[in-house]
C-alpha atoms as a PDB file:
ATOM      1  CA  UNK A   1     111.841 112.395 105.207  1.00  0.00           C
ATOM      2  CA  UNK A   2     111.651 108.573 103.895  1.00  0.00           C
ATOM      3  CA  UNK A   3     112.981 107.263 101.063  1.00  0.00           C
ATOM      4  CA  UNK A   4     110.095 106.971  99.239  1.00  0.00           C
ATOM      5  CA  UNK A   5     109.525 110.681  98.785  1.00  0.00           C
ATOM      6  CA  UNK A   6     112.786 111.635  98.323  1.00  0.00           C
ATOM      7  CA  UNK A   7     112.798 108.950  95.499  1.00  0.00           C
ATOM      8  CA  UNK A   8     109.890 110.374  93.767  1.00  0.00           C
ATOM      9  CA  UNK A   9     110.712 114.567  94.007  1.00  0.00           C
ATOM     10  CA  UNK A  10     114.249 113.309  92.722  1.00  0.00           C
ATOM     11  CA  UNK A  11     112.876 111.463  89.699  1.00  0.00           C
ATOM     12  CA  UNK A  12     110.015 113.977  89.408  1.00  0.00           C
ATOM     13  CA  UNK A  13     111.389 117.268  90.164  1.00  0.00           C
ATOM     14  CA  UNK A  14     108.710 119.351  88.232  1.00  0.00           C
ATOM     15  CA  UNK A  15     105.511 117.906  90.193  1.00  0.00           C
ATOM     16  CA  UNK A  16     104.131 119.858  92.411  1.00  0.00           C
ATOM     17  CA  UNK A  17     104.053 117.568  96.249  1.00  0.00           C
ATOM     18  CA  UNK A  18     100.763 117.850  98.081  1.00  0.00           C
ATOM     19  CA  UNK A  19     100.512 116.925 101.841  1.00  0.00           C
ATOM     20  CA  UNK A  20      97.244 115.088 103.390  1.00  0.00           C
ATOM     21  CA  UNK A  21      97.669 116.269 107.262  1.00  0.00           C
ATOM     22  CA  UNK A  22      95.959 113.576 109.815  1.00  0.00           C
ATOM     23  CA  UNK A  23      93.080 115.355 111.765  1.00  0.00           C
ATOM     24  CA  UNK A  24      95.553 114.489 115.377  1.00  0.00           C
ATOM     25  CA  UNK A  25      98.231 116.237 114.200  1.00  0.00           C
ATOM     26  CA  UNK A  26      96.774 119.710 113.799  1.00  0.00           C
ATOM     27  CA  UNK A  27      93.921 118.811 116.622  1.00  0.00           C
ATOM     28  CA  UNK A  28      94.854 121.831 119.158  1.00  0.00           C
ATOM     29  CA  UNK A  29      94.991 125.039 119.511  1.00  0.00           C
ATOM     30  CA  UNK A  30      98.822 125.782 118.500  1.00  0.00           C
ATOM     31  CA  UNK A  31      99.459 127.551 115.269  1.00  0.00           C
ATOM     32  CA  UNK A  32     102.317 125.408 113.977  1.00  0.00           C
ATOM     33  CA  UNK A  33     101.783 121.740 114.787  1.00  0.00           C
ATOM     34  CA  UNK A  34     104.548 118.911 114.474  1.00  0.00           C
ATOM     35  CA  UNK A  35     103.990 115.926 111.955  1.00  0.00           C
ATOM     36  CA  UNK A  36     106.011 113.232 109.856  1.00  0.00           C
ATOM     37  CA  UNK A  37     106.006 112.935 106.585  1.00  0.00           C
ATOM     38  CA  UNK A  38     104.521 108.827 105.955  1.00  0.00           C
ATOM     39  CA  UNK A  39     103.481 107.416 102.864  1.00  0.00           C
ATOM     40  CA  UNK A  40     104.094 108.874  99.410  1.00  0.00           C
ATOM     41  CA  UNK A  41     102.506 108.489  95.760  1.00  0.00           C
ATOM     42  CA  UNK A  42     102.216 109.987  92.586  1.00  0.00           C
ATOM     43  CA  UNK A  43      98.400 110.925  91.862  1.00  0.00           C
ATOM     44  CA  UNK A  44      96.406 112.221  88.648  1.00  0.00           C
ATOM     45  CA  UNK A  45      93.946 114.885  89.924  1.00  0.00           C
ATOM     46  CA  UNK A  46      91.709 117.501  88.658  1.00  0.00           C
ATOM     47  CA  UNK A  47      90.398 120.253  90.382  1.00  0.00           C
ATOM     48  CA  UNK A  48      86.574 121.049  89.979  1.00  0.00           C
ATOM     49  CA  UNK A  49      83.575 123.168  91.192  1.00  0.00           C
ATOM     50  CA  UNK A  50      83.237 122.739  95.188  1.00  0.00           C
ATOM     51  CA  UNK A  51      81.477 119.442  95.719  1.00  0.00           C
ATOM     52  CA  UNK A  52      80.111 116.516  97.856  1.00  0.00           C
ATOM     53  CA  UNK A  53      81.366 116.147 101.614  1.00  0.00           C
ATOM     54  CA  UNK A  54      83.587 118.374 103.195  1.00  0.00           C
ATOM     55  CA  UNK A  55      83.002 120.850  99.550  1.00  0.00           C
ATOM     56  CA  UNK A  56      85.933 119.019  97.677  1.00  0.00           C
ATOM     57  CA  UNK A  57      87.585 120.503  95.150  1.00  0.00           C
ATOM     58  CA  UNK A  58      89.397 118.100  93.225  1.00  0.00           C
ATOM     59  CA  UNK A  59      89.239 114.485  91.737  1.00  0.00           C
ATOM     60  CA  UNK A  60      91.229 111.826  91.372  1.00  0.00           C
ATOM     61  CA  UNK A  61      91.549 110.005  88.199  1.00  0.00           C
ATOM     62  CA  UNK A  62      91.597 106.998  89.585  1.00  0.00           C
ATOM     63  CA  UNK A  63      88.786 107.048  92.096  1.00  0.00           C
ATOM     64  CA  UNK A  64      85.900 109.428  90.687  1.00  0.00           C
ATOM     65  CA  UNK A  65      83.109 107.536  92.216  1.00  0.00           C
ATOM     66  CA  UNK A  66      82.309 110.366  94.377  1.00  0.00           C
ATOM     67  CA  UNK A  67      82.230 113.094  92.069  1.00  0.00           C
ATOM     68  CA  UNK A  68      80.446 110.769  89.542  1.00  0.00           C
ATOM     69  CA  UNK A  69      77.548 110.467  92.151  1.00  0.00           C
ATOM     70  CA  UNK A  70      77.832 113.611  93.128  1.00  0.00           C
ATOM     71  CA  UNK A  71      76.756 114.943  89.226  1.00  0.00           C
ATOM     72  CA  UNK A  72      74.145 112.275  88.742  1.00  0.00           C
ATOM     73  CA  UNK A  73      72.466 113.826  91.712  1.00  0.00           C
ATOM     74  CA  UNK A  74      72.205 117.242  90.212  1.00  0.00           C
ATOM     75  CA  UNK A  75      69.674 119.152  88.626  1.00  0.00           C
ATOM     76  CA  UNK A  76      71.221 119.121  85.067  1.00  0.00           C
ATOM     77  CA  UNK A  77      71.003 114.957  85.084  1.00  0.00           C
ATOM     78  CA  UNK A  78      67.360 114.715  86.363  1.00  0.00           C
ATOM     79  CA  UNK A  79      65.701 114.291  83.534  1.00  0.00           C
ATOM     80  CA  UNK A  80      68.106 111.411  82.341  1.00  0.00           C
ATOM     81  CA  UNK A  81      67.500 107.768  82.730  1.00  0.00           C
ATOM     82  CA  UNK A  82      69.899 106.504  85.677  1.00  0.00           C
ATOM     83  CA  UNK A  83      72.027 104.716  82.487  1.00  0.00           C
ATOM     84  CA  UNK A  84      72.363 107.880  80.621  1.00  0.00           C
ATOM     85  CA  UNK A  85      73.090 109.938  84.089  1.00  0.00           C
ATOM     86  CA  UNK A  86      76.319 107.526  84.940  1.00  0.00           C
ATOM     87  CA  UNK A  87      77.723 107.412  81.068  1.00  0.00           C
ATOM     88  CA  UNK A  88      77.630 111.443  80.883  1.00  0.00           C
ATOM     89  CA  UNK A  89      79.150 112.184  84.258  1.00  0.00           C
ATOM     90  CA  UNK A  90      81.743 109.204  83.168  1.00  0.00           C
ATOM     91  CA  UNK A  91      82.203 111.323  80.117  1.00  0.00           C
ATOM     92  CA  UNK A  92      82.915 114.632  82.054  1.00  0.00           C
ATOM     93  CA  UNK A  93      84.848 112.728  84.216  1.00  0.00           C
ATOM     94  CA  UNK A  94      86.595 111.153  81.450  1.00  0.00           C
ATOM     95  CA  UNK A  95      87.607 114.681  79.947  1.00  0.00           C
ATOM     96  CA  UNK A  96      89.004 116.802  82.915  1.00  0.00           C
ATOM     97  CA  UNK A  97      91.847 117.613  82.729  1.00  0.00           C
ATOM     98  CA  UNK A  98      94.172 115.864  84.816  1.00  0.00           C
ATOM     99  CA  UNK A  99      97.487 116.782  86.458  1.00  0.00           C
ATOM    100  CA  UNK A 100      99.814 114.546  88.469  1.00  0.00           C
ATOM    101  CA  UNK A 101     101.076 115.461  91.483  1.00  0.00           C
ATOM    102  CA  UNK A 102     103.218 114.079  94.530  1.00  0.00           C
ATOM    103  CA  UNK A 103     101.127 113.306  97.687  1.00  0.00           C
ATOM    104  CA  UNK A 104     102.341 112.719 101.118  1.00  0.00           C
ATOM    105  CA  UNK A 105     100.387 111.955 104.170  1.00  0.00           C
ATOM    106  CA  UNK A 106     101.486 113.744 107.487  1.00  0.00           C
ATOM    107  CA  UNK A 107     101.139 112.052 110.731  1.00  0.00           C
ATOM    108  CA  UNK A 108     101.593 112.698 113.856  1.00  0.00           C
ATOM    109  CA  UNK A 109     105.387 111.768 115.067  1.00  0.00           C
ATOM    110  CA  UNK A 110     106.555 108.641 115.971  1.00  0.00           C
ATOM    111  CA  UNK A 111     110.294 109.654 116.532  1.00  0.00           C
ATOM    112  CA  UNK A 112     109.669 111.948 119.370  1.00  0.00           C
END
Protein backbone atom coordinates (compact mmCIF):
# COMPACT_ATOMS: atom_id res chain seq x y z
CA UNK A 1 0.00 0.00 0.00
CA UNK A 2 1.56 3.68 -0.62
CA UNK A 3 1.77 6.26 1.58
CA UNK A 4 -0.74 8.21 0.30
CA UNK A 5 -3.58 5.92 1.29
CA UNK A 6 -2.38 4.93 4.35
CA UNK A 7 -2.14 8.75 5.09
CA UNK A 8 -5.66 9.40 4.29
CA UNK A 9 -7.59 6.04 6.11
CA UNK A 10 -5.28 7.15 9.14
CA UNK A 11 -6.51 10.74 9.20
CA UNK A 12 -9.95 9.64 7.97
CA UNK A 13 -10.73 6.49 9.64
CA UNK A 14 -14.62 6.75 9.33
CA UNK A 15 -14.73 7.10 5.32
CA UNK A 16 -15.67 4.47 3.64
CA UNK A 17 -12.42 3.61 0.70
CA UNK A 18 -13.71 2.80 -2.75
CA UNK A 19 -11.43 1.03 -5.35
CA UNK A 20 -11.55 1.95 -9.30
CA UNK A 21 -10.08 -1.55 -10.77
CA UNK A 22 -8.23 -0.97 -14.36
CA UNK A 23 -10.12 -3.02 -17.10
CA UNK A 24 -6.27 -5.24 -17.50
CA UNK A 25 -6.27 -6.22 -14.24
CA UNK A 26 -9.48 -8.21 -14.04
CA UNK A 27 -9.29 -8.90 -18.09
CA UNK A 28 -9.29 -12.94 -17.84
CA UNK A 29 -10.99 -15.53 -16.92
CA UNK A 30 -9.58 -16.11 -13.19
CA UNK A 31 -11.88 -15.38 -10.33
CA UNK A 32 -9.45 -13.50 -8.09
CA UNK A 33 -7.14 -11.27 -10.12
CA UNK A 34 -3.86 -9.52 -8.72
CA UNK A 35 -3.64 -5.58 -8.68
CA UNK A 36 -1.79 -2.61 -6.80
CA UNK A 37 -3.24 -0.22 -5.07
CA UNK A 38 -1.97 3.45 -7.15
CA UNK A 39 -3.29 6.71 -6.65
CA UNK A 40 -5.52 7.83 -3.79
CA UNK A 41 -8.08 10.82 -3.08
CA UNK A 42 -10.75 11.88 -1.04
CA UNK A 43 -14.03 12.38 -3.26
CA UNK A 44 -17.65 13.94 -2.57
CA UNK A 45 -20.16 11.61 -4.33
CA UNK A 46 -23.77 10.96 -4.50
CA UNK A 47 -25.40 8.06 -5.60
CA UNK A 48 -28.44 8.46 -8.05
CA UNK A 49 -30.98 6.67 -10.35
CA UNK A 50 -28.94 4.40 -12.99
CA UNK A 51 -27.75 6.77 -15.68
CA UNK A 52 -25.74 7.74 -18.85
CA UNK A 53 -22.88 5.29 -20.11
CA UNK A 54 -22.08 2.21 -18.60
CA UNK A 55 -25.76 2.93 -16.22
CA UNK A 56 -23.77 4.96 -13.50
CA UNK A 57 -24.91 5.25 -10.35
CA UNK A 58 -23.29 7.93 -8.64
CA UNK A 59 -21.92 11.57 -9.07
CA UNK A 60 -19.25 13.38 -8.18
CA UNK A 61 -19.52 16.74 -6.73
CA UNK A 62 -16.97 18.00 -8.43
CA UNK A 63 -17.48 16.82 -11.97
CA UNK A 64 -21.42 16.56 -12.63
CA UNK A 65 -21.22 17.44 -16.23
CA UNK A 66 -22.37 14.10 -17.16
CA UNK A 67 -25.23 13.66 -15.06
CA UNK A 68 -26.17 17.35 -15.74
CA UNK A 69 -26.47 16.38 -19.52
CA UNK A 70 -27.73 13.40 -18.86
CA UNK A 71 -31.15 15.21 -17.07
CA UNK A 72 -31.37 17.95 -19.64
CA UNK A 73 -31.88 15.17 -22.10
CA UNK A 74 -34.87 13.73 -20.38
CA UNK A 75 -38.38 13.86 -20.82
CA UNK A 76 -39.18 15.95 -17.65
CA UNK A 77 -36.77 19.00 -19.14
CA UNK A 78 -38.23 19.01 -22.72
CA UNK A 79 -40.40 21.50 -22.54
CA UNK A 80 -37.76 23.93 -20.94
CA UNK A 81 -35.71 26.43 -22.77
CA UNK A 82 -32.00 24.96 -22.99
CA UNK A 83 -31.18 27.98 -20.14
CA UNK A 84 -33.83 26.85 -17.83
CA UNK A 85 -32.91 22.92 -18.57
CA UNK A 86 -29.03 23.52 -17.34
CA UNK A 87 -30.02 25.90 -14.13
CA UNK A 88 -32.62 23.11 -12.82
CA UNK A 89 -30.46 20.06 -13.32
CA UNK A 90 -27.58 22.47 -11.67
CA UNK A 91 -30.11 22.86 -8.93
CA UNK A 92 -30.73 19.04 -8.43
CA UNK A 93 -27.30 18.64 -8.77
CA UNK A 94 -26.63 21.29 -6.37
CA UNK A 95 -28.91 19.53 -3.64
CA UNK A 96 -27.87 15.77 -3.57
CA UNK A 97 -26.70 14.78 -1.03
CA UNK A 98 -23.16 14.24 -0.98
CA UNK A 99 -20.86 11.87 0.93
CA UNK A 100 -17.06 11.74 0.87
CA UNK A 101 -15.34 8.84 0.43
CA UNK A 102 -11.66 7.43 -0.07
CA UNK A 103 -10.91 6.29 -3.69
CA UNK A 104 -8.09 4.23 -4.87
CA UNK A 105 -7.31 3.12 -8.32
CA UNK A 106 -6.08 -0.57 -8.78
CA UNK A 107 -3.64 -1.43 -11.40
CA UNK A 108 -2.20 -4.05 -12.60
CA UNK A 109 1.31 -4.87 -10.67
CA UNK A 110 4.38 -3.41 -11.27
CA UNK A 111 6.35 -5.21 -8.40
CA UNK A 112 5.98 -8.64 -9.75
Amino acid sequence: MNNELIELIKNNPDLPVFAWVYSDVVSDDYGTWLGQFSTSYIKEYAKVDSYGYGDCTWVFKDEPEDYIEWLIETKEYEELTQEEAEKKAKDVVDNLEYHKAIFVYVDLPKDL
